[in-house]
N, C-alpha and C. Protein backbone atom coordinates (compact mmCIF):
# COMPACT_ATOMS: atom_id res chain seq x y z
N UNK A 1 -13.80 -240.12 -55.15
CA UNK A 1 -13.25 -241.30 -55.77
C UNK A 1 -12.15 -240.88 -56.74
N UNK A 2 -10.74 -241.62 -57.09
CA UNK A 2 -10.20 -241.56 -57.10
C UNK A 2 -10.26 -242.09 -58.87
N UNK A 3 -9.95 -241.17 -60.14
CA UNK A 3 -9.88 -242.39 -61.11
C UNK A 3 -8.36 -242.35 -62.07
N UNK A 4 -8.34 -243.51 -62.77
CA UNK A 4 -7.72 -243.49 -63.07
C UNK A 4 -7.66 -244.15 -64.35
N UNK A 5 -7.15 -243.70 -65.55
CA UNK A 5 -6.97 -243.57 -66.58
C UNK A 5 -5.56 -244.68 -67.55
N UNK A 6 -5.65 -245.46 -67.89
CA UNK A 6 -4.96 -246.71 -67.99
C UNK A 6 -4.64 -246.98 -69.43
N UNK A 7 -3.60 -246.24 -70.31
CA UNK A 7 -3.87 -246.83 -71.67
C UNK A 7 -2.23 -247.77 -72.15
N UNK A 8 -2.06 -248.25 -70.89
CA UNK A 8 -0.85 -249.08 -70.83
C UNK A 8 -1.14 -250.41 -69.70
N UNK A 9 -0.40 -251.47 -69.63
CA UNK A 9 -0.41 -252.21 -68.90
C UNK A 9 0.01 -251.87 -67.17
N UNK A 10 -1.56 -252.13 -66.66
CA UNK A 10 -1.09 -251.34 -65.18
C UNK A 10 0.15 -251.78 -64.77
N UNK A 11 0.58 -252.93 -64.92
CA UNK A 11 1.15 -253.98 -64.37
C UNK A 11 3.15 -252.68 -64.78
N UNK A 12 2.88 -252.52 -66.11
CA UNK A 12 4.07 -252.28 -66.59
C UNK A 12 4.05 -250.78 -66.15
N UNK A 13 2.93 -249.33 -65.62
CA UNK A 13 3.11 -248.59 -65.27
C UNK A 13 3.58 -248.94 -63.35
N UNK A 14 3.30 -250.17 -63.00
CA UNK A 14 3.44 -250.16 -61.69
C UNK A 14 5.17 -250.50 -61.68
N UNK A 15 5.94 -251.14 -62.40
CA UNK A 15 6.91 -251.73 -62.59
C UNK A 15 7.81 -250.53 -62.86
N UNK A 16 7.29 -249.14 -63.35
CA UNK A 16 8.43 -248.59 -63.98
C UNK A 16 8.02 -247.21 -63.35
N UNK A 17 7.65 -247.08 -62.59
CA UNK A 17 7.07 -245.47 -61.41
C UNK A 17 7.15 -245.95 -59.93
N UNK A 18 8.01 -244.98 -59.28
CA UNK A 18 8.42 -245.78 -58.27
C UNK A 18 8.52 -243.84 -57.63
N UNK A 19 7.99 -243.91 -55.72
CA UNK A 19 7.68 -243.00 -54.99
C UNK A 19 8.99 -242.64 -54.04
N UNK A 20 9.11 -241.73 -53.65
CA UNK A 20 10.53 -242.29 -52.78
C UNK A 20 10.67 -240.36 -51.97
N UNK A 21 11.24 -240.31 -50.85
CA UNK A 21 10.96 -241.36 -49.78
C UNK A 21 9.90 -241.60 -49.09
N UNK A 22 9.75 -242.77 -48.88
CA UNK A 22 8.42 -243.10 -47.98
C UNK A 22 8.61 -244.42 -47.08
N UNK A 23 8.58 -243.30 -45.81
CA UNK A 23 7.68 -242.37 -45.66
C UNK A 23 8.35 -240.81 -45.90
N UNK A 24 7.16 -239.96 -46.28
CA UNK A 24 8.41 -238.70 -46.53
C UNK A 24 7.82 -237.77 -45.71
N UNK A 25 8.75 -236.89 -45.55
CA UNK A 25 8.47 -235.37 -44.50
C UNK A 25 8.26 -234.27 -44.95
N UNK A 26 9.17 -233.93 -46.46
CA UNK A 26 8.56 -232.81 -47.23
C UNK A 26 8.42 -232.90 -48.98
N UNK A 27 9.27 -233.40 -49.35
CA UNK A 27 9.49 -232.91 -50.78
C UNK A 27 9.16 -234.80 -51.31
N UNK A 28 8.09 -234.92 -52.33
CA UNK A 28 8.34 -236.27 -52.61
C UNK A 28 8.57 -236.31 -54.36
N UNK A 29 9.28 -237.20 -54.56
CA UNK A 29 9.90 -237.20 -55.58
C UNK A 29 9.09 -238.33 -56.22
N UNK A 30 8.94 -238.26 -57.79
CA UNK A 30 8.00 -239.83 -58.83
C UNK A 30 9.57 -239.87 -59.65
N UNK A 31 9.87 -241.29 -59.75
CA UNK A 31 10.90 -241.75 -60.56
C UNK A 31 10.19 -242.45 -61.79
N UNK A 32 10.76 -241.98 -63.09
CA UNK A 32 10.08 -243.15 -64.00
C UNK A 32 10.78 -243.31 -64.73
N UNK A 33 12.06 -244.45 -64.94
CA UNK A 33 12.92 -244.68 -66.11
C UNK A 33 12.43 -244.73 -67.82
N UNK A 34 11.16 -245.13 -67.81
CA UNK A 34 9.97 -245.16 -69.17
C UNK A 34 9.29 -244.08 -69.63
N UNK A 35 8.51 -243.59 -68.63
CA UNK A 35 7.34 -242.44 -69.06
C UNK A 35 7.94 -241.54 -68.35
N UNK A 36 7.35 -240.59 -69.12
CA UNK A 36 7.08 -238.73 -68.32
C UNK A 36 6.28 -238.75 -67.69
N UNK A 37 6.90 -238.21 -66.40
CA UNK A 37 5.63 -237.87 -65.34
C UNK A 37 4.85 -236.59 -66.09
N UNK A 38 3.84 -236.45 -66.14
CA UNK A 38 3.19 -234.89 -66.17
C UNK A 38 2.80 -233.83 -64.85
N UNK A 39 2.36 -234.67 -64.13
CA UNK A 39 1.74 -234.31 -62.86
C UNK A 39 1.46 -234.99 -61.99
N UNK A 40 1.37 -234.68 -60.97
CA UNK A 40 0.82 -235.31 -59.62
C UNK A 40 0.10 -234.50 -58.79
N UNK A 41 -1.04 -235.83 -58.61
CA UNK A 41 -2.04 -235.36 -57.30
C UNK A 41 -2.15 -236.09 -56.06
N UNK A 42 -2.26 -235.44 -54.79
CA UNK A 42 -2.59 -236.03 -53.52
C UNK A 42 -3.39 -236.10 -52.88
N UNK A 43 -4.18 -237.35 -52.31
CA UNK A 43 -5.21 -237.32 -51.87
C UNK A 43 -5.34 -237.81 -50.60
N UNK A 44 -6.44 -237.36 -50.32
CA UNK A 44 -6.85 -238.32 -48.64
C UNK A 44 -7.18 -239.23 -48.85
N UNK A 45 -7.48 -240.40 -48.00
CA UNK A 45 -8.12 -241.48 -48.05
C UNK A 45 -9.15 -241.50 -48.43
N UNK A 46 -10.43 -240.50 -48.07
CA UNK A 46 -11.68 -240.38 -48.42
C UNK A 46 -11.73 -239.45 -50.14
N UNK A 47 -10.42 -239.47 -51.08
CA UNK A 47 -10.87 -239.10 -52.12
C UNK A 47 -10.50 -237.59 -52.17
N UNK A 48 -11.03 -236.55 -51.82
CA UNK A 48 -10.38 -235.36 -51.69
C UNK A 48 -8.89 -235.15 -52.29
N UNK A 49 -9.11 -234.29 -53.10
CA UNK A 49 -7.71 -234.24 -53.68
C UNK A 49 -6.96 -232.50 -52.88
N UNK A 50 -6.03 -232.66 -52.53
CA UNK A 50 -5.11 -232.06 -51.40
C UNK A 50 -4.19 -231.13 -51.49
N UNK A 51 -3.40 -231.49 -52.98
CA UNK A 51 -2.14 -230.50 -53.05
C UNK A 51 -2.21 -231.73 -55.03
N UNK A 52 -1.44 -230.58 -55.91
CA UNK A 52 -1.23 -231.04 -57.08
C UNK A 52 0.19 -230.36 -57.81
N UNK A 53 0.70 -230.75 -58.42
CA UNK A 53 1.85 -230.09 -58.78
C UNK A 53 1.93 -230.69 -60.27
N UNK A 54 2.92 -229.83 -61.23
CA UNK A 54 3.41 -229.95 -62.47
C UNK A 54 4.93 -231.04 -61.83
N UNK A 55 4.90 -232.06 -63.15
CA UNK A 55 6.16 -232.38 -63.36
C UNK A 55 6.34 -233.50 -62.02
N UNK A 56 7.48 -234.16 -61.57
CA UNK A 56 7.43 -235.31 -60.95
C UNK A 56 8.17 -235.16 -59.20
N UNK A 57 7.45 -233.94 -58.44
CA UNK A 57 7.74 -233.41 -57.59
C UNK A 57 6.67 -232.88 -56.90
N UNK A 58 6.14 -233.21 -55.55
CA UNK A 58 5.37 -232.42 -54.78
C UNK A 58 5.74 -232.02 -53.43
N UNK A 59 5.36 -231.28 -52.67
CA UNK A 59 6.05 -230.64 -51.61
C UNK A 59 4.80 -231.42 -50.64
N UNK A 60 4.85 -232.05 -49.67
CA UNK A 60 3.83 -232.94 -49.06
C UNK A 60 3.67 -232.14 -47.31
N UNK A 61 4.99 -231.32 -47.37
CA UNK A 61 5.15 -230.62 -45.63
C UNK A 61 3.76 -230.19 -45.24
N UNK A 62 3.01 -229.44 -45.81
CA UNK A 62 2.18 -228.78 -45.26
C UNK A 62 0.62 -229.88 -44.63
N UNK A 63 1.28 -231.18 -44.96
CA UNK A 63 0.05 -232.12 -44.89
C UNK A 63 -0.02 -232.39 -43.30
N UNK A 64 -0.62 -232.95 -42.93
CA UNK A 64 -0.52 -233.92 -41.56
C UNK A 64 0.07 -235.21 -41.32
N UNK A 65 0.56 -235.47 -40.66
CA UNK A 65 1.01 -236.67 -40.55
C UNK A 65 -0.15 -237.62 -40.94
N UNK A 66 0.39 -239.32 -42.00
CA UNK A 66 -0.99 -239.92 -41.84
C UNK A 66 -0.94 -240.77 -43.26
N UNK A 67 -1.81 -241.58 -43.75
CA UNK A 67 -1.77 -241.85 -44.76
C UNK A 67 -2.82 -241.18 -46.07
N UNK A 68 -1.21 -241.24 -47.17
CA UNK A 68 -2.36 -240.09 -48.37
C UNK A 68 -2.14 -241.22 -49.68
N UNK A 69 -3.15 -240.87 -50.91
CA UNK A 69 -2.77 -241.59 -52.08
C UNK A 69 -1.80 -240.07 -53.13
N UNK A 70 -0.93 -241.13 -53.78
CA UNK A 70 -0.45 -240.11 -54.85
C UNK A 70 -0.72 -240.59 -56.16
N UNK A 71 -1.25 -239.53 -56.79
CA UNK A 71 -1.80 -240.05 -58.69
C UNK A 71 -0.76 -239.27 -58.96
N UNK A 72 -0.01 -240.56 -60.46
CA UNK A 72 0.70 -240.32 -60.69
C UNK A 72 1.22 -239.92 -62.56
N UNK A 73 0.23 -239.26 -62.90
CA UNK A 73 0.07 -238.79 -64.48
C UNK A 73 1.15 -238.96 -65.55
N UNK A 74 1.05 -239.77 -66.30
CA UNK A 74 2.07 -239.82 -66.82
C UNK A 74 1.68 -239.55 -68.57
N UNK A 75 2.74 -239.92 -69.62
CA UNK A 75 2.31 -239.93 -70.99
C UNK A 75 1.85 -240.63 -71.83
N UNK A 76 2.09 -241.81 -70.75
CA UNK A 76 0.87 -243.26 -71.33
C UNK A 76 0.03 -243.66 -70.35
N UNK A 77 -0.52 -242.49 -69.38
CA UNK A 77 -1.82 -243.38 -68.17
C UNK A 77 -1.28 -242.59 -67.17
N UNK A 78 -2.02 -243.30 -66.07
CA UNK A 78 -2.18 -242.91 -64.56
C UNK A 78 -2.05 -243.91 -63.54
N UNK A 79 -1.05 -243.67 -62.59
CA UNK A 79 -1.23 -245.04 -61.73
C UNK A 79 -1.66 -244.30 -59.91
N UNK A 80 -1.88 -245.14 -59.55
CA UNK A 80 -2.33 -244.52 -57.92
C UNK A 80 -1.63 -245.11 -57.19
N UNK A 81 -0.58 -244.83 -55.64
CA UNK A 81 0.15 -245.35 -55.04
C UNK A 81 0.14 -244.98 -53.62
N UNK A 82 -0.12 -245.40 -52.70
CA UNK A 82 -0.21 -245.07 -51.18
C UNK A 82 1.13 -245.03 -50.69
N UNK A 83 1.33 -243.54 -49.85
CA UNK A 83 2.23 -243.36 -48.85
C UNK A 83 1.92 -242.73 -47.76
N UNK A 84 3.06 -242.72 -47.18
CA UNK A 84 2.84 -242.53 -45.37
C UNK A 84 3.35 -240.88 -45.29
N UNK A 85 2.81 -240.02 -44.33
CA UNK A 85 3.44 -238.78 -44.16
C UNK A 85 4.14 -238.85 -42.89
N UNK A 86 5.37 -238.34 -42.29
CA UNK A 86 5.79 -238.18 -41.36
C UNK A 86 5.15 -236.89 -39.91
């Protein structure tokens, strides 16, 4: 299970963290005009966490094609966001 940690308005971390590209093939990038990313984690559907990286960049190539979640750590909370792998 997947958690996540909220000490801002989800609404306003969903509004201002944005995934791109997706669907992506290798390198995925977290945009956040507001907060600092800190980190990111990737998960499977079933929870399993997959690959993690510092800072607002993960390398996703080595995954399978398919759908994964990305947590997205920031300096006021955590948001969770589904993308597609190529």
């Amino acid at each position: 299970m997947v958690k996540v940690n909220v000490s801002v308005g989800l609404e306003d971390l969903e509004e201002h963290i944005s995934i791109y590209p997706n669907p992506v093939k290798g390198m995925m990038h977290v945009n956040s005009n507001k907060y600092r990313v800190n980190t990111v984690q990737v998960f499977a559907l079933n929870g399993q966490e997959l690959l993690s990286a510092e800072g607002s960049e993960v390398n996703v190539e080595s995954l399978q094609a398919g759908i994964y979640f990305i947590k997205v750590n920031t300096n006021q909370g955590a948001i969770v966001k589904r993308f597609s792998k190529l």
